[in-house]
Protein backbone atom coordinates (compact mmCIF):
# COMPACT_ATOMS: atom_id res chain seq x y z
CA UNK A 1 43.97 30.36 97.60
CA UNK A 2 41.45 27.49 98.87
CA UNK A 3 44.17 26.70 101.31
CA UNK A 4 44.40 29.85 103.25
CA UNK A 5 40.44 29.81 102.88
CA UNK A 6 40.63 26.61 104.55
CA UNK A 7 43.21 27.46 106.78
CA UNK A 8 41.61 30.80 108.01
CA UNK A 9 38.18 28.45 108.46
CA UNK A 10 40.35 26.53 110.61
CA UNK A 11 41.38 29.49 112.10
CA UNK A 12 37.06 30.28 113.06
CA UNK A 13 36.62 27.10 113.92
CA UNK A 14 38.84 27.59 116.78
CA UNK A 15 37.31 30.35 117.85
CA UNK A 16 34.13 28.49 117.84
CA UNK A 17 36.22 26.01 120.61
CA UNK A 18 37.62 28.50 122.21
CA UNK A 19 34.05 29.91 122.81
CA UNK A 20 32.42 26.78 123.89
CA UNK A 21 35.16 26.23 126.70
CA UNK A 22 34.94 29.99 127.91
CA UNK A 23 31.57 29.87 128.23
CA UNK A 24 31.60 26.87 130.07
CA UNK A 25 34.02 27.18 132.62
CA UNK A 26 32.28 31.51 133.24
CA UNK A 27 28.83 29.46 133.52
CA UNK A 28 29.54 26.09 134.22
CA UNK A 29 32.11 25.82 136.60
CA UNK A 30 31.26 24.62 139.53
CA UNK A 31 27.88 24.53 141.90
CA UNK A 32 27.15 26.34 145.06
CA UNK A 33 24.27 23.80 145.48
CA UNK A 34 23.53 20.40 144.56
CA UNK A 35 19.88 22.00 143.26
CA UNK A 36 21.58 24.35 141.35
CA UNK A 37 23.37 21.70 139.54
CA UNK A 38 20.70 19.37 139.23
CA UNK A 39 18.41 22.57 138.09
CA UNK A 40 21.13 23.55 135.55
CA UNK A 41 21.59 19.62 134.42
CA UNK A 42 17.94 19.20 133.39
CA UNK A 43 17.55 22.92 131.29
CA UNK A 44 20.86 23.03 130.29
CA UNK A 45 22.15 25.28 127.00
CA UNK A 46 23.56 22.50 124.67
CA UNK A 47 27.00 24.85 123.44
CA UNK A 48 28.36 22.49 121.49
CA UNK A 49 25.26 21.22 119.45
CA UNK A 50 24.90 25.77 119.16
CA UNK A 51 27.73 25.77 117.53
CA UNK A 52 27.68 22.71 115.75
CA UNK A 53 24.30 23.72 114.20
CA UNK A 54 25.31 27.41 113.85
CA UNK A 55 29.32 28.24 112.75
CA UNK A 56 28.53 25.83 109.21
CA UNK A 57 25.41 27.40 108.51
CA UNK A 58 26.88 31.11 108.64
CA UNK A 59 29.41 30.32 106.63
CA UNK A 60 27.22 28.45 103.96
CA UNK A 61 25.17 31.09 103.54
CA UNK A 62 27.79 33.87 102.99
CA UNK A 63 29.45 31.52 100.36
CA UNK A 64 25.90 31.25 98.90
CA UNK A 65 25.86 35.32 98.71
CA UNK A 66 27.54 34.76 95.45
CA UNK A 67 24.92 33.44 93.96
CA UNK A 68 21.86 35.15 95.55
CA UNK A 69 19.77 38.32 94.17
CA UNK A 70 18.48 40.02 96.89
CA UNK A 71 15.97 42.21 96.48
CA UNK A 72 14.99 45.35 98.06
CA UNK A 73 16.99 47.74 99.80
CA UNK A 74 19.27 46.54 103.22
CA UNK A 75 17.10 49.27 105.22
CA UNK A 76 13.85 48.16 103.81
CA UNK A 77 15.06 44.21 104.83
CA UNK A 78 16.04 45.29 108.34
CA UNK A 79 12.80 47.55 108.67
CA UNK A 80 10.51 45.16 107.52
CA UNK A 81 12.33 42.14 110.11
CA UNK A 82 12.15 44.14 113.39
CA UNK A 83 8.10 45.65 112.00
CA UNK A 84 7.65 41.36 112.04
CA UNK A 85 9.05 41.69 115.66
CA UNK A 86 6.18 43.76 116.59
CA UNK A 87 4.10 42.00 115.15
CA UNK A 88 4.75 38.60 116.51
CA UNK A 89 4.72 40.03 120.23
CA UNK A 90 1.14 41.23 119.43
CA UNK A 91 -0.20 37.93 118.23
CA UNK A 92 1.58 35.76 120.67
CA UNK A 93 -0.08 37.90 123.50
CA UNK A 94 -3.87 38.28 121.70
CA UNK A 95 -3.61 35.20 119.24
CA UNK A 96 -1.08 32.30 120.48
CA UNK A 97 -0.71 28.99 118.43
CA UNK A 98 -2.68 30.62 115.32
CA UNK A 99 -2.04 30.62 111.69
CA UNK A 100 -0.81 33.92 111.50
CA UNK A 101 1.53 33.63 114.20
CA UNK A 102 3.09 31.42 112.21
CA UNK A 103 2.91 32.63 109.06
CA UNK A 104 4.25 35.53 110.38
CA UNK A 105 7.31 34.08 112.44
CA UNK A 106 8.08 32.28 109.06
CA UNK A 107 7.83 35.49 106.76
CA UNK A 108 10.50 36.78 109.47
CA UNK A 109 12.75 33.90 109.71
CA UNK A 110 13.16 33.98 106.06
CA UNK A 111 14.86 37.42 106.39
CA UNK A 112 16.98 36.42 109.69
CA UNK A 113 20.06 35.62 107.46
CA UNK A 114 19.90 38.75 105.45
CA UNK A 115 19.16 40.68 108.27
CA UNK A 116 22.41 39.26 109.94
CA UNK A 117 24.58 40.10 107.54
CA UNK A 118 23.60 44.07 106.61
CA UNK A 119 23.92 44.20 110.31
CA UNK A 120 27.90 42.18 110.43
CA UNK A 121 28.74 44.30 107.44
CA UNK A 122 27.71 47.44 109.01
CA UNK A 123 29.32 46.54 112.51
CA UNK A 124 32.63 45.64 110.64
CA UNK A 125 32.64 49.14 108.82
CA UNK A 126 32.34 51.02 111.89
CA UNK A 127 34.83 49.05 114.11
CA UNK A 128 37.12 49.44 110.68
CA UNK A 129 37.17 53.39 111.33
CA UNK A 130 37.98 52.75 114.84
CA UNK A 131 41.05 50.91 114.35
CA UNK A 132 39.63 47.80 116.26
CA UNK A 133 40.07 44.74 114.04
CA UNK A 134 42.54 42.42 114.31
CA UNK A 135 44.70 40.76 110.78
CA UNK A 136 46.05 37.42 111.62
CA UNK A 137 49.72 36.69 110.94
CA UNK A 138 48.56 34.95 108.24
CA UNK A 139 45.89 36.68 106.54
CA UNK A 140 46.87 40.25 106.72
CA UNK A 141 47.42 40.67 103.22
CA UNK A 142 44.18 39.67 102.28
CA UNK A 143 41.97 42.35 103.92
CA UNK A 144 40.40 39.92 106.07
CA UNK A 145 38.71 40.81 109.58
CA UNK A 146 39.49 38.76 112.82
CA UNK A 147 38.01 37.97 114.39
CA UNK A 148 35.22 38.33 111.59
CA UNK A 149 31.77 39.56 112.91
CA UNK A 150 29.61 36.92 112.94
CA UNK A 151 25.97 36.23 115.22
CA UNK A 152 22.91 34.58 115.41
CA UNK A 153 19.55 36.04 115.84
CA UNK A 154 18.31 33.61 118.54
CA UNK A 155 16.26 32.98 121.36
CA UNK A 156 18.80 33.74 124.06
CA UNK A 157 19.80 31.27 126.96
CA UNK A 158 18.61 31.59 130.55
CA UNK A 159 20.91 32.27 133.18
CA UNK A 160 20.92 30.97 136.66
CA UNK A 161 22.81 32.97 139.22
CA UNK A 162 24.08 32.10 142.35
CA UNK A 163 24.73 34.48 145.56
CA UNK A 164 25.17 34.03 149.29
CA UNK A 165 22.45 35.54 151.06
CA UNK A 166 24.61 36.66 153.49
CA UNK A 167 26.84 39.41 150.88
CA UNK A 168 26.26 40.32 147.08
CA UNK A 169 28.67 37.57 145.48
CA UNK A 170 28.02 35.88 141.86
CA UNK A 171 29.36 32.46 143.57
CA UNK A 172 27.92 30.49 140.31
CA UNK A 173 26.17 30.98 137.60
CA UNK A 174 24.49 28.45 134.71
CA UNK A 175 23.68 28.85 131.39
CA UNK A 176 19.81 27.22 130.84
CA UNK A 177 17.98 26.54 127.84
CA UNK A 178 15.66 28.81 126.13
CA UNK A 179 11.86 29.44 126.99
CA UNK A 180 11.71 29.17 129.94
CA UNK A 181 8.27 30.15 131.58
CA UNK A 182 7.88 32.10 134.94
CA UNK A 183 6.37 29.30 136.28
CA UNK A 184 9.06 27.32 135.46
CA UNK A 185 12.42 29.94 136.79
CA UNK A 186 10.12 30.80 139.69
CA UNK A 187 10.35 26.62 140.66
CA UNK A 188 14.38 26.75 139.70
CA UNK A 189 14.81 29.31 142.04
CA UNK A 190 12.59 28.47 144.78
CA UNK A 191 14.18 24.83 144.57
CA UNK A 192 17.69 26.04 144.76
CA UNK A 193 16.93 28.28 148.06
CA UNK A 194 14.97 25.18 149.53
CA UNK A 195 17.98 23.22 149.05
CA UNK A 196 20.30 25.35 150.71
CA UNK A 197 18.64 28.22 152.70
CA UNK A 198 22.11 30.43 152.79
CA UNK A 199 21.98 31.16 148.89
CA UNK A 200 19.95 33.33 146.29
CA UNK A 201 18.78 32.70 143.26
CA UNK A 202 17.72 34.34 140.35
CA UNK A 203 17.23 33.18 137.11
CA UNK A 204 17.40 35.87 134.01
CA UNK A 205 17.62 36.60 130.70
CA UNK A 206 20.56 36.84 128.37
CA UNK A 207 21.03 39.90 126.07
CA UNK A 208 23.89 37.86 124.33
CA UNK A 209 26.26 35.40 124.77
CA UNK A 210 29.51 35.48 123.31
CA UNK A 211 29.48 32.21 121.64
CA UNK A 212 30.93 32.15 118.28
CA UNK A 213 28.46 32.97 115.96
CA UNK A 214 27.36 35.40 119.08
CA UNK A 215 23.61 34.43 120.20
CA UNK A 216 22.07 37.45 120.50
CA UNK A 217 18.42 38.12 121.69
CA UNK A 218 15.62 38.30 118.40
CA UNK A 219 13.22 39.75 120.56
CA UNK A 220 15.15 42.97 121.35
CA UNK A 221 14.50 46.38 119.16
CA UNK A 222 16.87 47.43 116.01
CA UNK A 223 19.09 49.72 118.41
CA UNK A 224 19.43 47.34 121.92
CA UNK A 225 20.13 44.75 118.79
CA UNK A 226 23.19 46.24 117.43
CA UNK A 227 24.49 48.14 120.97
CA UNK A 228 24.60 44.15 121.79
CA UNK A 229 26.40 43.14 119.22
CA UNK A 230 28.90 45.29 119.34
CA UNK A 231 29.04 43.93 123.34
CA UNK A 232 29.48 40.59 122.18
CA UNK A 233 31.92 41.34 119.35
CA UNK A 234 34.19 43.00 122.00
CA UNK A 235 34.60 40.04 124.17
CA UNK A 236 35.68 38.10 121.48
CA UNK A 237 38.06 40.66 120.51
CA UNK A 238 39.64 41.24 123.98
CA UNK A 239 40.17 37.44 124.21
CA UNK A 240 43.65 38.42 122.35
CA UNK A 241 44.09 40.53 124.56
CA UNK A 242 45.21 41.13 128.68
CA UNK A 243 41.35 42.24 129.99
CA UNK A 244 40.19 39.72 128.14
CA UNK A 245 42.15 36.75 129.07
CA UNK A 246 41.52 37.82 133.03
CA UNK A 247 37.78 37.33 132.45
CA UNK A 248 38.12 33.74 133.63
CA UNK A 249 39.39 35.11 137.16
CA UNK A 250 36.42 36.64 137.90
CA UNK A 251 36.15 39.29 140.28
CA UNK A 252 37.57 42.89 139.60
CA UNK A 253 39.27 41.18 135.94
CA UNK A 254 35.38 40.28 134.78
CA UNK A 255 33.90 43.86 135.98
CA UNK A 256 36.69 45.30 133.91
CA UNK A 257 35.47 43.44 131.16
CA UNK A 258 32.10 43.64 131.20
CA UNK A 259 32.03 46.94 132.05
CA UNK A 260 34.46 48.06 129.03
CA UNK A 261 32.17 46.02 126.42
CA UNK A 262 28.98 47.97 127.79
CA UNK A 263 30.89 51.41 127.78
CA UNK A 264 32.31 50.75 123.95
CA UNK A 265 29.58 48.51 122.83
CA UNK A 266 26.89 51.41 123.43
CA UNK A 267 29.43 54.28 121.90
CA UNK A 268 30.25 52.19 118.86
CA UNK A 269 26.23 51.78 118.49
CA UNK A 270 26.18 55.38 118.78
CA UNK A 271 28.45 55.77 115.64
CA UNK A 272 26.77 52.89 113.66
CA UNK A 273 23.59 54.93 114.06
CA UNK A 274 25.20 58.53 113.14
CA UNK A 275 26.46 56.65 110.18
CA UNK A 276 23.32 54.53 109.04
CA UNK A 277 20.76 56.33 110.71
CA UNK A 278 17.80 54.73 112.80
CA UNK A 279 14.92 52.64 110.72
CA UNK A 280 11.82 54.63 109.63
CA UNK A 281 8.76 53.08 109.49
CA UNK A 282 6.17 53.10 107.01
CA UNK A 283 3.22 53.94 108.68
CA UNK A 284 3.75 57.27 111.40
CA UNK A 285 1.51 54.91 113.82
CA UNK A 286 2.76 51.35 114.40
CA UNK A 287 -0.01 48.96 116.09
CA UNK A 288 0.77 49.14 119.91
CA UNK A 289 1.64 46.30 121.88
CA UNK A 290 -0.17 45.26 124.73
CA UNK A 291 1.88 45.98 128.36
CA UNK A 292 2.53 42.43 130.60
CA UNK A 293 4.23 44.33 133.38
CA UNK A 294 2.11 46.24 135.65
CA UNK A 295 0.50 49.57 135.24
CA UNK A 296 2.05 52.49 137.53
CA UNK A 297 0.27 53.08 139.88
CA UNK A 298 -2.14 56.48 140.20
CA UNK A 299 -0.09 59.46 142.15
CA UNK A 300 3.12 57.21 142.40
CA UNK A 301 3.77 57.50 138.89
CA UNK A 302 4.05 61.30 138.67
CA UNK A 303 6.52 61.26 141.12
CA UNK A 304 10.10 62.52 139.66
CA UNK A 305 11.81 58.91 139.37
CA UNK A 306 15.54 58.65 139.00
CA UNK A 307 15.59 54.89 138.64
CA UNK A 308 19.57 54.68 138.39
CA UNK A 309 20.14 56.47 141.85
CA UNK A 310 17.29 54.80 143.74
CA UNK A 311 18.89 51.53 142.65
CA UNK A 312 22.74 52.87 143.80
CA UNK A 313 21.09 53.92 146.78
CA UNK A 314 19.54 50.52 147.81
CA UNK A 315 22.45 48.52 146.64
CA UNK A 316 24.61 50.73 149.59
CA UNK A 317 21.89 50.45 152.32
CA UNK A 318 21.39 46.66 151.13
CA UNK A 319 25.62 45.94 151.62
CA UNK A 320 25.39 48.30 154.49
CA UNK A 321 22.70 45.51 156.38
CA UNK A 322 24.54 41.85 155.27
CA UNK A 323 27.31 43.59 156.41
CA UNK A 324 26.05 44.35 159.93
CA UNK A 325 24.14 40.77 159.52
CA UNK A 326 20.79 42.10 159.01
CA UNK A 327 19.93 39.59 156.07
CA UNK A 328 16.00 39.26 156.54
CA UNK A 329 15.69 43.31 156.87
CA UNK A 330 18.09 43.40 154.01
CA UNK A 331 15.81 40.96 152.12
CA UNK A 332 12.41 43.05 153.41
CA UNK A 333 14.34 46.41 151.92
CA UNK A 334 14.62 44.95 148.10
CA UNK A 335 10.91 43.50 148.07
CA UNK A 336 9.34 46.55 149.02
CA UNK A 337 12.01 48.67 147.19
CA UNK A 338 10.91 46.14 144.07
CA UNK A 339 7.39 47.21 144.52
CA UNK A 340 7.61 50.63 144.48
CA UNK A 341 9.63 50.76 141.53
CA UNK A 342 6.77 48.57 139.96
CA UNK A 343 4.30 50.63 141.50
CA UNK A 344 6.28 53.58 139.17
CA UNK A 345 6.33 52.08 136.55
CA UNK A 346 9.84 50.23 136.40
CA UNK A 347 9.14 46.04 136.80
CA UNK A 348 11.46 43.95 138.11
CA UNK A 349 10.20 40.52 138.24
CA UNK A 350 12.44 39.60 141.34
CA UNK A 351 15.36 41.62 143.56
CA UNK A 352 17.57 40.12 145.41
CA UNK A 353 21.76 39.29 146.31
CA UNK A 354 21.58 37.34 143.27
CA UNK A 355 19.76 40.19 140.85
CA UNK A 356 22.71 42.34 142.25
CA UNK A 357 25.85 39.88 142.06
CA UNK A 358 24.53 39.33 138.49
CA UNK A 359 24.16 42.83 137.26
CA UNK A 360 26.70 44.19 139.20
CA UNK A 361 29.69 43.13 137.04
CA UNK A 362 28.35 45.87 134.59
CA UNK A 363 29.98 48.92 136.40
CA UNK A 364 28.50 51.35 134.45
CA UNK A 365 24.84 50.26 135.54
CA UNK A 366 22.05 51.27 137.97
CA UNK A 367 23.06 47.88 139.61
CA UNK A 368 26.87 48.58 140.59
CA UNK A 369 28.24 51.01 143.18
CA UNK A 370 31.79 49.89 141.74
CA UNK A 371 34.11 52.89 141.23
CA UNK A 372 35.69 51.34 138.21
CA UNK A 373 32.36 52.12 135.97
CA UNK A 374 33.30 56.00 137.00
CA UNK A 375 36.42 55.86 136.45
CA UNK A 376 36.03 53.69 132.98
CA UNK A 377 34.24 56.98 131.58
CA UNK A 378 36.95 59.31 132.11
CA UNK A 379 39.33 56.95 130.28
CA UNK A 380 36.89 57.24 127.54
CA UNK A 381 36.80 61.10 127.62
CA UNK A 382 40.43 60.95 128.36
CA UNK A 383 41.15 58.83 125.37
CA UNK A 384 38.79 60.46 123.21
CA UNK A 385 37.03 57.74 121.38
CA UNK A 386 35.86 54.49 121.45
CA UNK A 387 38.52 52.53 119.29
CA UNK A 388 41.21 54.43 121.17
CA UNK A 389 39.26 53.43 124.85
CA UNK A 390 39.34 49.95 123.90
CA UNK A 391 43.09 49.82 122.99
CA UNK A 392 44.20 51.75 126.14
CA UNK A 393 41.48 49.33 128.27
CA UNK A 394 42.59 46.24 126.83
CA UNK A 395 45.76 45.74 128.34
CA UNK A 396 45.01 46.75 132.11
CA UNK A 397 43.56 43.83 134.79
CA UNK A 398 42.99 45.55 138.13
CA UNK A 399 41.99 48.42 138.83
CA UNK A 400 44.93 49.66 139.73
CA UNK A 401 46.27 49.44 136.53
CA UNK A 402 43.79 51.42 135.52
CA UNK A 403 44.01 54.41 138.62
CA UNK A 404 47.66 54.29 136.47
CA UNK A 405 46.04 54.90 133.12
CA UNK A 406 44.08 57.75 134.42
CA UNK A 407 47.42 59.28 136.07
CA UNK A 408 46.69 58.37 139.23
């Protein structure tokens, strides 16, 4: 027995690799601009010293389960880590560096594990009812998961993105470290469009990287927490698989993907949640947290606002101007468009080619004119749920192929 436990360890531990050199070559490839390199070079995201820290100490502590008495109910654990959440962002914006910051980040770190793991065993349950997990060869009789779901509860890496000015193209794109100020993504940016005046840059925030343990974001609510999970769980899943071994193409192959893990990810969440239910808290009035972004503004504000087609709508007249040349009007169009959506409550720090080649690889989003997100829904009403939508998705890699699956 210890030697198919070791072997199927081995087995993780490849995944692991395989993660580290995906993730690389999607964000590390090659730079558009000798400040983008430079840029990503000094903030880099250390994979390999991730996972080296990470993958051991997951496993550790579910070996250590054994042994452990937990107390207190799983929803009274995961209630009680996301309340901490709260309260953290309330102290860091009225009380930063103080004693009950910390004592409070610590109180919630000591949970993190346990928190993990109701949420991996709840995860693997639902995508066990779907039909969606793999059994090795050589593990199948053993009732063992592959790949296993397994994240960390992280501060999330940066991302720096790369676009022409000139058309909506992610050219490059960087994974940075953590924590990065405003300040300091404001200078990244404004350095790599100094350097070379033909690009745009925008540097963001990762919901989740599929790494192996995923990284996935602490800061983000119970629901966005899981819905990204099950994202992150997916690409690791359709690695085995056609869609998922195109992802490295880029292109149509990584809108497939992306948009497929945001389409199943969010319907598997919506299962997980008819199944556990949402948290309740313990008091009916949690403390509020103060607002950073900018207040709507007064008349604007109580304006009907469909943010998702204002957002289609600029992307077309913004493709419609690079395409007839028109970059500074183009660039004029997304400021003031920013500002009026700020002005209406919906911030967006910074919009630009580069906010749009990023986001737009997620078809199904305000950020994408792409037909495939479209068409991606009817395969999921055509195929009639989730598990079956992710078996019928994963072995298309152009959109023809999947004009073909629709019966077109």
């Amino acid at each position: 027995m210890r030697y198919v436990i070791a072997a199927y360890a081995a087995c993780l531990t490849l995944l692991g690799a395989f993660a580290i050199v995906g993730a690389a070559f999607v964000f590390e490839a090659s730079g558009p601009s000798d400040a983008a390199e430079a840029a990503a070079n000094r903030n880099s995201f250390n994979l390999i010293t991730w996972e080296l820290k990470h993958l051991p100490q997951k496993w550790l502590y579910k070996i250590g389960g054994v042994f452990r008495d937990e107390r207190g109910s799983d929803d009274e654990a995961l209630r009680r880590y996301f309340e901490l959440g709260d309260e953290i962002d309330r102290l860091a914006a009225n009380a930063p560096g103080s004693d009950e910051l910390a004592r409070v980040t610590d109180e919630r770190g000591g949970l993190e594990a346990r928190v993990e793991e109701i949420i991996e065993g709840r995860v693997t349950s639902v995508l066990e009812e779907q039909g969606l997990a793999l059994e090795p060869p050589l593990f199948s009789d053993l009732g063992l998961i592959f790949p296993p779901v397994d994240f960390e509860l992280d501060p999330p890496p940066r991302v720096l993105a790369v676009s022409p000015r000139d058309r909506i193209d992610l050219e490059d794109s960087y994974l940075l470290t953590p924590g990065l100020s405003s300040e300091a993504a404001l200078a990244i940016e404004g350095g790599v469009e100094a350097d070379d005046s033909g690009v745009s840059a925008l540097v963001v925030t990762a919901g989740g990287v599929a790494t192996y343990p995923s990284v996935i974001n602490e800061g983000r609510p119970y629901e966005r927490v899981v819905d990204t999970v099950f994202h992150e769980w997916l690409h690791q899943y359709l690695i085995f698989f056609p869609l998922g071994r195109s992802y490295f193409e880029g292109g149509e192959a990584r809108t497939l993907n992306e948009s497929v893990a945001n389409i199943a990810g969010s319907e598997l969440a919506r299962l997980y949640f008819e199944k556990y239910g949402a948290l309740e808290p313990e008091t009916p009035t949690p403390t509020p947290v103060p607002n950073t972004t900018p207040s709507p503004s007064p008349g604007l504000a109580d304006e009907p606002f469909a943010f998702g087609a204002e957002m289609q709508a600029l992307r077309v007249e913004t493709e419609e101007l690079l395409a007839d040349g028109r970059i500074e009007e183009a660039e004029a169009l997304m400021q003031r468009k920013r500002d009026e959506f700020a002005a209406k409550g919906r911030y967006i720090r910074r919009l630009n080619q580069a906010y749009f080649a990023f986001y737009g690889f997620y078809a199904d989003t305000p950020a994408s004119i792409d037909p495939i997100g479209p068409k991606l829904a009817t395969l999921l009403d055509q195929a009639g749920s989730p598990g079956e939508f992710v078996r019928q998705a994963s072995g298309i890699t152009t959109q023809d192929e999947l004009d073909r699956l629709l019966g077109g």
